[in-house]
PDB file of N, CA and C in Angstrom:
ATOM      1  N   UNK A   1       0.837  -1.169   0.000  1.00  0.00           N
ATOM      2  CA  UNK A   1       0.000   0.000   0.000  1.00  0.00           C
ATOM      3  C   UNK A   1       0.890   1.241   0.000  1.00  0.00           C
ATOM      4  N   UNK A   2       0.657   2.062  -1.076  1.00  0.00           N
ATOM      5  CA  UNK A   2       1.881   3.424  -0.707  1.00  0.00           C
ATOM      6  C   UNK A   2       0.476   4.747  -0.515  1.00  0.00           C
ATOM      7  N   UNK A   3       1.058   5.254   0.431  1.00  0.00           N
ATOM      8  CA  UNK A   3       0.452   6.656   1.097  1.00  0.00           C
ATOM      9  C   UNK A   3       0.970   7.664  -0.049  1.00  0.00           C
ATOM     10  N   UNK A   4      -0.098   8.424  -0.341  1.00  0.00           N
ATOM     11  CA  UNK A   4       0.651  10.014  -1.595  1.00  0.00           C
ATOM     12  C   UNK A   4      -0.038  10.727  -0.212  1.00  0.00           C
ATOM     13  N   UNK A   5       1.318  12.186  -0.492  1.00  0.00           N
ATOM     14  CA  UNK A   5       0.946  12.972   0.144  1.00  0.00           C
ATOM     15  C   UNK A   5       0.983  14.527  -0.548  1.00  0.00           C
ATOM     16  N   UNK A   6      -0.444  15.220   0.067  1.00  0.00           N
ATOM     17  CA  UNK A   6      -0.189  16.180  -1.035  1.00  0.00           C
ATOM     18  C   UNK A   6      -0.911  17.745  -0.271  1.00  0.00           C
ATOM     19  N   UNK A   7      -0.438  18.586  -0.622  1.00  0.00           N
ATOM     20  CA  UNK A   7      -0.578  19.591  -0.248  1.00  0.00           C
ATOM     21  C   UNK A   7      -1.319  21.003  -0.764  1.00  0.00           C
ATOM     22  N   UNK A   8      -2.093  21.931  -0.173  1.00  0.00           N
ATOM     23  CA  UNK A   8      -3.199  22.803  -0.437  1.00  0.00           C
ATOM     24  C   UNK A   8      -3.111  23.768   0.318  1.00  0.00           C
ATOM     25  N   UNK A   9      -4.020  25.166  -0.310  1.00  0.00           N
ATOM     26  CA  UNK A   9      -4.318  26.008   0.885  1.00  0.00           C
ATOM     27  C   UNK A   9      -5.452  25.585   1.482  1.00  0.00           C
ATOM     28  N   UNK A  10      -5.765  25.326   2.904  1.00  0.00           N
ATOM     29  CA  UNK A  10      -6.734  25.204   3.203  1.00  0.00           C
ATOM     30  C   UNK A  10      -7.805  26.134   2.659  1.00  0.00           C
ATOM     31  N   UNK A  11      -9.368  25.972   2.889  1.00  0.00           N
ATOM     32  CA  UNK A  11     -10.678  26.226   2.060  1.00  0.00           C
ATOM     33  C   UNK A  11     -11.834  26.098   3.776  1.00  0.00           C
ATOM     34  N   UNK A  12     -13.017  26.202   3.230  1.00  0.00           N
ATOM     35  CA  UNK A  12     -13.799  26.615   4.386  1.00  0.00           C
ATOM     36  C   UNK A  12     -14.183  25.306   4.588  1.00  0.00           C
ATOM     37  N   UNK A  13     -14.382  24.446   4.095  1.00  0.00           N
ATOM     38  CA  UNK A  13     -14.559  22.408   4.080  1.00  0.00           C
ATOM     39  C   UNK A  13     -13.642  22.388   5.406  1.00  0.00           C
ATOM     40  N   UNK A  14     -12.233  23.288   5.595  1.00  0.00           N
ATOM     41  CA  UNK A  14     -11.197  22.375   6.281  1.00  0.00           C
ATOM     42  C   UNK A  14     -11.322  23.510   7.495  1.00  0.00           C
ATOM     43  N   UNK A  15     -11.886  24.169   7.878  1.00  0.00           N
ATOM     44  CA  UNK A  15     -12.084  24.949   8.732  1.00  0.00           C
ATOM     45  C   UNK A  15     -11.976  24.129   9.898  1.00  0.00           C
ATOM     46  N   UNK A  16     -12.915  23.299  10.458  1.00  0.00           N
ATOM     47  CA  UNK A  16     -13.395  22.231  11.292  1.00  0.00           C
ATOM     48  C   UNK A  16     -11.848  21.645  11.958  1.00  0.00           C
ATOM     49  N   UNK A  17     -11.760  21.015  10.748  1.00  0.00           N
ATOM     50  CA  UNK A  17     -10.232  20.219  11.015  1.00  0.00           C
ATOM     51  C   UNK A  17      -9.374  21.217  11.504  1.00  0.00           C
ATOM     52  N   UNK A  18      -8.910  22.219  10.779  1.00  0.00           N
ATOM     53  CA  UNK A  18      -7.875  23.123  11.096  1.00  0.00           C
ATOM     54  C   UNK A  18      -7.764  23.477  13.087  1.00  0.00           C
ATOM     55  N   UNK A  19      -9.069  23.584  12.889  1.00  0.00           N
ATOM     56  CA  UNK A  19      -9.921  24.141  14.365  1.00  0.00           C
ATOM     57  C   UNK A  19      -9.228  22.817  15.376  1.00  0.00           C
ATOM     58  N   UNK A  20      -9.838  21.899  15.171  1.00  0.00           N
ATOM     59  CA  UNK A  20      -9.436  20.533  16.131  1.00  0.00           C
ATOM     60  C   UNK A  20      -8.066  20.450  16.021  1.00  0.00           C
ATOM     61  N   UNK A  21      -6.855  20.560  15.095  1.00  0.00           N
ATOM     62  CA  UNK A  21      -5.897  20.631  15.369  1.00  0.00           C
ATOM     63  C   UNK A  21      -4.757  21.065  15.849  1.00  0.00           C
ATOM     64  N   UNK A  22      -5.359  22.751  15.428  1.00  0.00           N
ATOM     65  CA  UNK A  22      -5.223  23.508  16.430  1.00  0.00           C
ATOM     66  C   UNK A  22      -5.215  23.572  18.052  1.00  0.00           C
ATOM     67  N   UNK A  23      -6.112  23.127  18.279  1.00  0.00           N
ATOM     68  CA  UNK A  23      -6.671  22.643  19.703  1.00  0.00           C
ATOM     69  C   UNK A  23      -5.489  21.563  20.430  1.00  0.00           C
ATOM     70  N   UNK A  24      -5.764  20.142  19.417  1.00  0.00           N
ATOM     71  CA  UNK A  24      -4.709  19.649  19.856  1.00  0.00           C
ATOM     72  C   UNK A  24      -3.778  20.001  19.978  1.00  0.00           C
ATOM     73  N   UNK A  25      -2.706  20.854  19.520  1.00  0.00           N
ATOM     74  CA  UNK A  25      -1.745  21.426  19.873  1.00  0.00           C
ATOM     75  C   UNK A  25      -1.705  22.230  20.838  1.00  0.00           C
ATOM     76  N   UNK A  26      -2.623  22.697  21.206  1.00  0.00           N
ATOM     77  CA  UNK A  26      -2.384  23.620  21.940  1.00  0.00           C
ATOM     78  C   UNK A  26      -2.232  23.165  23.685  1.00  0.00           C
ATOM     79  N   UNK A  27      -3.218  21.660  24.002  1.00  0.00           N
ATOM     80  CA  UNK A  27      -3.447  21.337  24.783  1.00  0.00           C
ATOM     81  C   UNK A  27      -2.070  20.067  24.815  1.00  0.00           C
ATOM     82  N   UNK A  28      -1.172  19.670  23.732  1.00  0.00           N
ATOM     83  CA  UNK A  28       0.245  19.506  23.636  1.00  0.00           C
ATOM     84  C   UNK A  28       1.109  20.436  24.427  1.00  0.00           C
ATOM     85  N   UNK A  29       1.101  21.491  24.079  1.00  0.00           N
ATOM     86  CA  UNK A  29       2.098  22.806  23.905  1.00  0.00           C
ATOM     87  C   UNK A  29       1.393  23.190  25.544  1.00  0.00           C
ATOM     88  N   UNK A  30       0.328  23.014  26.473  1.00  0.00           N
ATOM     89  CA  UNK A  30      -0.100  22.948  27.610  1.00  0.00           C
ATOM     90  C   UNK A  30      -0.562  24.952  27.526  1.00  0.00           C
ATOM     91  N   UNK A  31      -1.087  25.063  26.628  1.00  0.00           N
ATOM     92  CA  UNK A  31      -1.995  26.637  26.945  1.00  0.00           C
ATOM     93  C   UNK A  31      -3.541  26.458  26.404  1.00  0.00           C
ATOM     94  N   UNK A  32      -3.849  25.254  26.401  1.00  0.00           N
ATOM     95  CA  UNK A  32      -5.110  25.423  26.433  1.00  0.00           C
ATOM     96  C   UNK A  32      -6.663  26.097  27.087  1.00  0.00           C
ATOM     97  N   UNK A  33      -5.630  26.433  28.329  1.00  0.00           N
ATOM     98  CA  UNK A  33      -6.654  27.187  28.798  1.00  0.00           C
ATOM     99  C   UNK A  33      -6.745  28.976  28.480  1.00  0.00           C
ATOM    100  N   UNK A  34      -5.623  29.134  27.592  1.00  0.00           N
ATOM    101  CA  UNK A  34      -5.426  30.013  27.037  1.00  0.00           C
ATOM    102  C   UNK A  34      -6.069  30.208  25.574  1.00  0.00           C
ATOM    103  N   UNK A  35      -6.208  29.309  25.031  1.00  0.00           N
ATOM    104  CA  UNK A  35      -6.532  29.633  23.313  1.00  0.00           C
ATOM    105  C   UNK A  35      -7.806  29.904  23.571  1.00  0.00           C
ATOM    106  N   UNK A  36      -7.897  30.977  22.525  1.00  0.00           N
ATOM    107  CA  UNK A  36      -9.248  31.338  22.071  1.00  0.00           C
ATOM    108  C   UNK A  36      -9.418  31.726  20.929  1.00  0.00           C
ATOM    109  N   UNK A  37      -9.290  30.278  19.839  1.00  0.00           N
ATOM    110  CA  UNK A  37      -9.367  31.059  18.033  1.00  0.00           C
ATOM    111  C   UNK A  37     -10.474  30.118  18.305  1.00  0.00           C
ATOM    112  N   UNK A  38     -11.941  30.411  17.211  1.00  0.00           N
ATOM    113  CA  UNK A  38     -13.056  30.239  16.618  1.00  0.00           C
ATOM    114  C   UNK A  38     -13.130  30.012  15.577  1.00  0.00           C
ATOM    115  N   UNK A  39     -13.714  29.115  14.847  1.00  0.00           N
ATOM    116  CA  UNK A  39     -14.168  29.351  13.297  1.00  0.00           C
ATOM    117  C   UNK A  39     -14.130  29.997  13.051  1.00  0.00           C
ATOM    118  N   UNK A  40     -15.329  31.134  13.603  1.00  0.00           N
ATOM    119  CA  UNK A  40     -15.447  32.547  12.926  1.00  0.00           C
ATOM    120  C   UNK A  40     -13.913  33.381  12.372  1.00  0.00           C
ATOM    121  N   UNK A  41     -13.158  32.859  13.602  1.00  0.00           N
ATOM    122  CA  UNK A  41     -11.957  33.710  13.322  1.00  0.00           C
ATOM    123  C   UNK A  41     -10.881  33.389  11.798  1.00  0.00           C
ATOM    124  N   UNK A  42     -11.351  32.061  11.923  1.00  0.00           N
ATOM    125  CA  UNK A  42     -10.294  31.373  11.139  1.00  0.00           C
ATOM    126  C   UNK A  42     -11.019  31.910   9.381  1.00  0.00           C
ATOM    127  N   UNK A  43     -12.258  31.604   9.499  1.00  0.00           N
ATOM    128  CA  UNK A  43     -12.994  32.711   8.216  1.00  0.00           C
ATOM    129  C   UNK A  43     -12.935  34.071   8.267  1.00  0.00           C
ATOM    130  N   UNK A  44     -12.842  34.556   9.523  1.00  0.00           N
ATOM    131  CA  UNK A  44     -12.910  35.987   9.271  1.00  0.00           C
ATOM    132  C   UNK A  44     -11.233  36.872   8.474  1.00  0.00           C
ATOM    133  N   UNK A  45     -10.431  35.808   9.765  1.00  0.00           N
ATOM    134  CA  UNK A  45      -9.520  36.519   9.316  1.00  0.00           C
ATOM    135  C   UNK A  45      -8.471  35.394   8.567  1.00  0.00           C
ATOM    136  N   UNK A  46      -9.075  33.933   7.888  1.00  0.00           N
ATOM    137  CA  UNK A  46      -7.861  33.575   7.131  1.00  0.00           C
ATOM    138  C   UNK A  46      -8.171  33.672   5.922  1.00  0.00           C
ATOM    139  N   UNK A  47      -9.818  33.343   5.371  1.00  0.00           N
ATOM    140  CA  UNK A  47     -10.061  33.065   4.358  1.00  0.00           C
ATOM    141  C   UNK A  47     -11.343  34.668   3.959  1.00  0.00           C
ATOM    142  N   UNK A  48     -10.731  35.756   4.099  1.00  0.00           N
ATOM    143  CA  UNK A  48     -11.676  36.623   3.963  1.00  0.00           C
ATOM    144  C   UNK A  48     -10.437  37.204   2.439  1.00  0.00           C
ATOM    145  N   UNK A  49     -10.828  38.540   2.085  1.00  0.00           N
ATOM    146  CA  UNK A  49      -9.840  39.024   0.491  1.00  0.00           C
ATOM    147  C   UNK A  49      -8.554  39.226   0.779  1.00  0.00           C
ATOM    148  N   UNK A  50      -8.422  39.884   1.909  1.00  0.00           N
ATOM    149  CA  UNK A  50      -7.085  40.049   2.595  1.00  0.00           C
ATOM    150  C   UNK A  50      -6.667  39.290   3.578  1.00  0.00           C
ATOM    151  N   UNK A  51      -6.531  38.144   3.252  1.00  0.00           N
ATOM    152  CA  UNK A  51      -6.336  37.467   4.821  1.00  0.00           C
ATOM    153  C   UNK A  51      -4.987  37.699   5.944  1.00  0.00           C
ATOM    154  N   UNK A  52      -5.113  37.446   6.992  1.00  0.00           N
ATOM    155  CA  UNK A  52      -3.799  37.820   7.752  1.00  0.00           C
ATOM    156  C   UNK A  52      -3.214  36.788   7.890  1.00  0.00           C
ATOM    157  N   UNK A  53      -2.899  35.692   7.434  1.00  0.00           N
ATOM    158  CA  UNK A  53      -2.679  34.180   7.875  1.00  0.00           C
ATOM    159  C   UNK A  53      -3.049  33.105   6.746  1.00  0.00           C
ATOM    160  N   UNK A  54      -2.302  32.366   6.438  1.00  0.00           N
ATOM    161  CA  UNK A  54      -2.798  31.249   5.986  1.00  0.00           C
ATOM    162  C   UNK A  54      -2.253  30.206   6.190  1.00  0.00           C
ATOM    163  N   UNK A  55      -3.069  28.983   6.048  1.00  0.00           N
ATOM    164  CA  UNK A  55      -2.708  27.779   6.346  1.00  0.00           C
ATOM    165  C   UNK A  55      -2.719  26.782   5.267  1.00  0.00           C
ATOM    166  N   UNK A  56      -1.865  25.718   5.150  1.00  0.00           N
ATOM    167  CA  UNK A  56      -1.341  24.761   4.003  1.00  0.00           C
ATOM    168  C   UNK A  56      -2.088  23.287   4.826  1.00  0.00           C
ATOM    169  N   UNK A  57      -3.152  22.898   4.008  1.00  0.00           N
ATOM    170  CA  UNK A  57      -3.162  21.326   4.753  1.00  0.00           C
ATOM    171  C   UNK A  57      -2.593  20.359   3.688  1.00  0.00           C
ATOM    172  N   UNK A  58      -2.202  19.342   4.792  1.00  0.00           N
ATOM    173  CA  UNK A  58      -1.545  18.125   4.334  1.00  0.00           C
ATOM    174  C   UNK A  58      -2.802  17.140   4.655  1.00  0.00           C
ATOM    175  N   UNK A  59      -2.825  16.525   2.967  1.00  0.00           N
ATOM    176  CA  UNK A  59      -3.614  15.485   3.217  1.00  0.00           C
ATOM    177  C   UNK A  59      -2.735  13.874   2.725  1.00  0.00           C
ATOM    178  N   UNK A  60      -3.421  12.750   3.670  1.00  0.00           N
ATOM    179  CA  UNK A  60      -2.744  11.544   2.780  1.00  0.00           C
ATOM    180  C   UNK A  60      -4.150  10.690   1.972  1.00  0.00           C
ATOM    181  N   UNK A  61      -3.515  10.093   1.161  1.00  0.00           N
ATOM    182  CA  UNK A  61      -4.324   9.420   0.315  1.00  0.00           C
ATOM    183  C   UNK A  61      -3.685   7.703   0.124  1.00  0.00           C
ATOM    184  N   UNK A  62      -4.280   6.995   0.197  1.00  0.00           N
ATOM    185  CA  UNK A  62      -3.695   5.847   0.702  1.00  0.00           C
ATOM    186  C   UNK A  62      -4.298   4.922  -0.832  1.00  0.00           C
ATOM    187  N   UNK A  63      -3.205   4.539  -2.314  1.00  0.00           N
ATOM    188  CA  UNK A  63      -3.608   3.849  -3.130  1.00  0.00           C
ATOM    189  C   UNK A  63      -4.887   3.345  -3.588  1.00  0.00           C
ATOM    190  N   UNK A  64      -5.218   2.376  -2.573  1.00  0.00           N
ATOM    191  CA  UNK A  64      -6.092   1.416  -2.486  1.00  0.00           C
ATOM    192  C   UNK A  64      -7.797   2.418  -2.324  1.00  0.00           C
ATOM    193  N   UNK A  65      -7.386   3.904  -1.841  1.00  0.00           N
ATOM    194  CA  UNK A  65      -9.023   4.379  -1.050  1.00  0.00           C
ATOM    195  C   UNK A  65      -8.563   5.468  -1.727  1.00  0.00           C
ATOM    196  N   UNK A  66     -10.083   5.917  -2.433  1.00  0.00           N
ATOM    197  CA  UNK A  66      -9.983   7.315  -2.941  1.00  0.00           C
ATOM    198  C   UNK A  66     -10.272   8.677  -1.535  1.00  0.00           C
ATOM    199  N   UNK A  67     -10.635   8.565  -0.672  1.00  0.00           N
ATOM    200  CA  UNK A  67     -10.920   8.893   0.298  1.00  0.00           C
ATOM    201  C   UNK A  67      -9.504   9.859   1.235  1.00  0.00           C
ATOM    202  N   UNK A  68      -9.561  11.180   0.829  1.00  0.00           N
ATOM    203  CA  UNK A  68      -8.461  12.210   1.160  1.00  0.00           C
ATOM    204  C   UNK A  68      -8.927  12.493   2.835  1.00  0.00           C
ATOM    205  N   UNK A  69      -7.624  12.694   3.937  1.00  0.00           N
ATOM    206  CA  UNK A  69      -8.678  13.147   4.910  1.00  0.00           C
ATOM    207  C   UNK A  69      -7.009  13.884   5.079  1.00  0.00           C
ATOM    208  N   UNK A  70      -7.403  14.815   6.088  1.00  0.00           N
ATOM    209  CA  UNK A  70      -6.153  16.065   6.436  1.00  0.00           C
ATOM    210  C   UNK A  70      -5.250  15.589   7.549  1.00  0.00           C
ATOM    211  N   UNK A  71      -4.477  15.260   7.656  1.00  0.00           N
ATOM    212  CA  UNK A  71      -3.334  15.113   8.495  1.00  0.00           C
ATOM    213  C   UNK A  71      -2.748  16.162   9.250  1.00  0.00           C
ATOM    214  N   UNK A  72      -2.500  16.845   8.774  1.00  0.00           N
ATOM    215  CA  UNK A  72      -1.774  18.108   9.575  1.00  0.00           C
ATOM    216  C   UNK A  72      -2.080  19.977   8.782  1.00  0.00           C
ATOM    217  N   UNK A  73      -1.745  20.562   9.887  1.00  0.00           N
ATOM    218  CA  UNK A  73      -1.829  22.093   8.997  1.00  0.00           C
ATOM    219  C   UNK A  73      -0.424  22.867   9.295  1.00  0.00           C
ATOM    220  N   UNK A  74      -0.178  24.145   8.821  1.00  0.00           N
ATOM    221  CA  UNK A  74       0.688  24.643   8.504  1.00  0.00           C
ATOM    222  C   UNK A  74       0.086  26.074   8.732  1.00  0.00           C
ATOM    223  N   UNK A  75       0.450  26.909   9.855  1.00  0.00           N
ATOM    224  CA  UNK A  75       0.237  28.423   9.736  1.00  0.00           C
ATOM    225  C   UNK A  75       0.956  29.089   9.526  1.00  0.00           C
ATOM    226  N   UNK A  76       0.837  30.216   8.423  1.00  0.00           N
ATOM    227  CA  UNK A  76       1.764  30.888   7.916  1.00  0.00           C
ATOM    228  C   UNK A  76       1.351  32.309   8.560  1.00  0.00           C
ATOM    229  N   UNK A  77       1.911  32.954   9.163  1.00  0.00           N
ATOM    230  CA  UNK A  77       1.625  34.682   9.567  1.00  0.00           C
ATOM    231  C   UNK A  77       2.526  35.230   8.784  1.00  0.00           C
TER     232      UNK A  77
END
């Protein structure tokens, strides 16, 4: 079975994900009781005309399954 891996700007589909991974990290990195980004935020301010931020997701795709799901993100400031 070979894994492709491939890369994007994230889109408003990946909002969700971005969000949960975020999270996880954060509660990694131990400031979770600190974060406070929102969806809203991540549309307002990643994917609006000017955005302040963007993020690259990594998705894998595994031969055998057409079925893409996101692995990791990438924030760019």
């Amino acid at each position: 079975m070979t894994i492709a891996i491939s890369t994007r700007p994230f889109e408003h589909r990946d909002v969700a994900t971005v969000l949960a991974l975020m999270r996880g990290l954060a509660v990694f990195e131990g400031y979770i009781d600190k974060f406070a980004v929102t969806e809203r935020d991540l549309i307002d301010h990643g994917l609006c005309d000017s955005p302040r931020f963007g993020v690259f997701v990594a998705e894998a795709r595994r031969s055998r399954r057409r079925h893409r799901r996101p692995v990791c993100h990438s924030l760019d400031l």
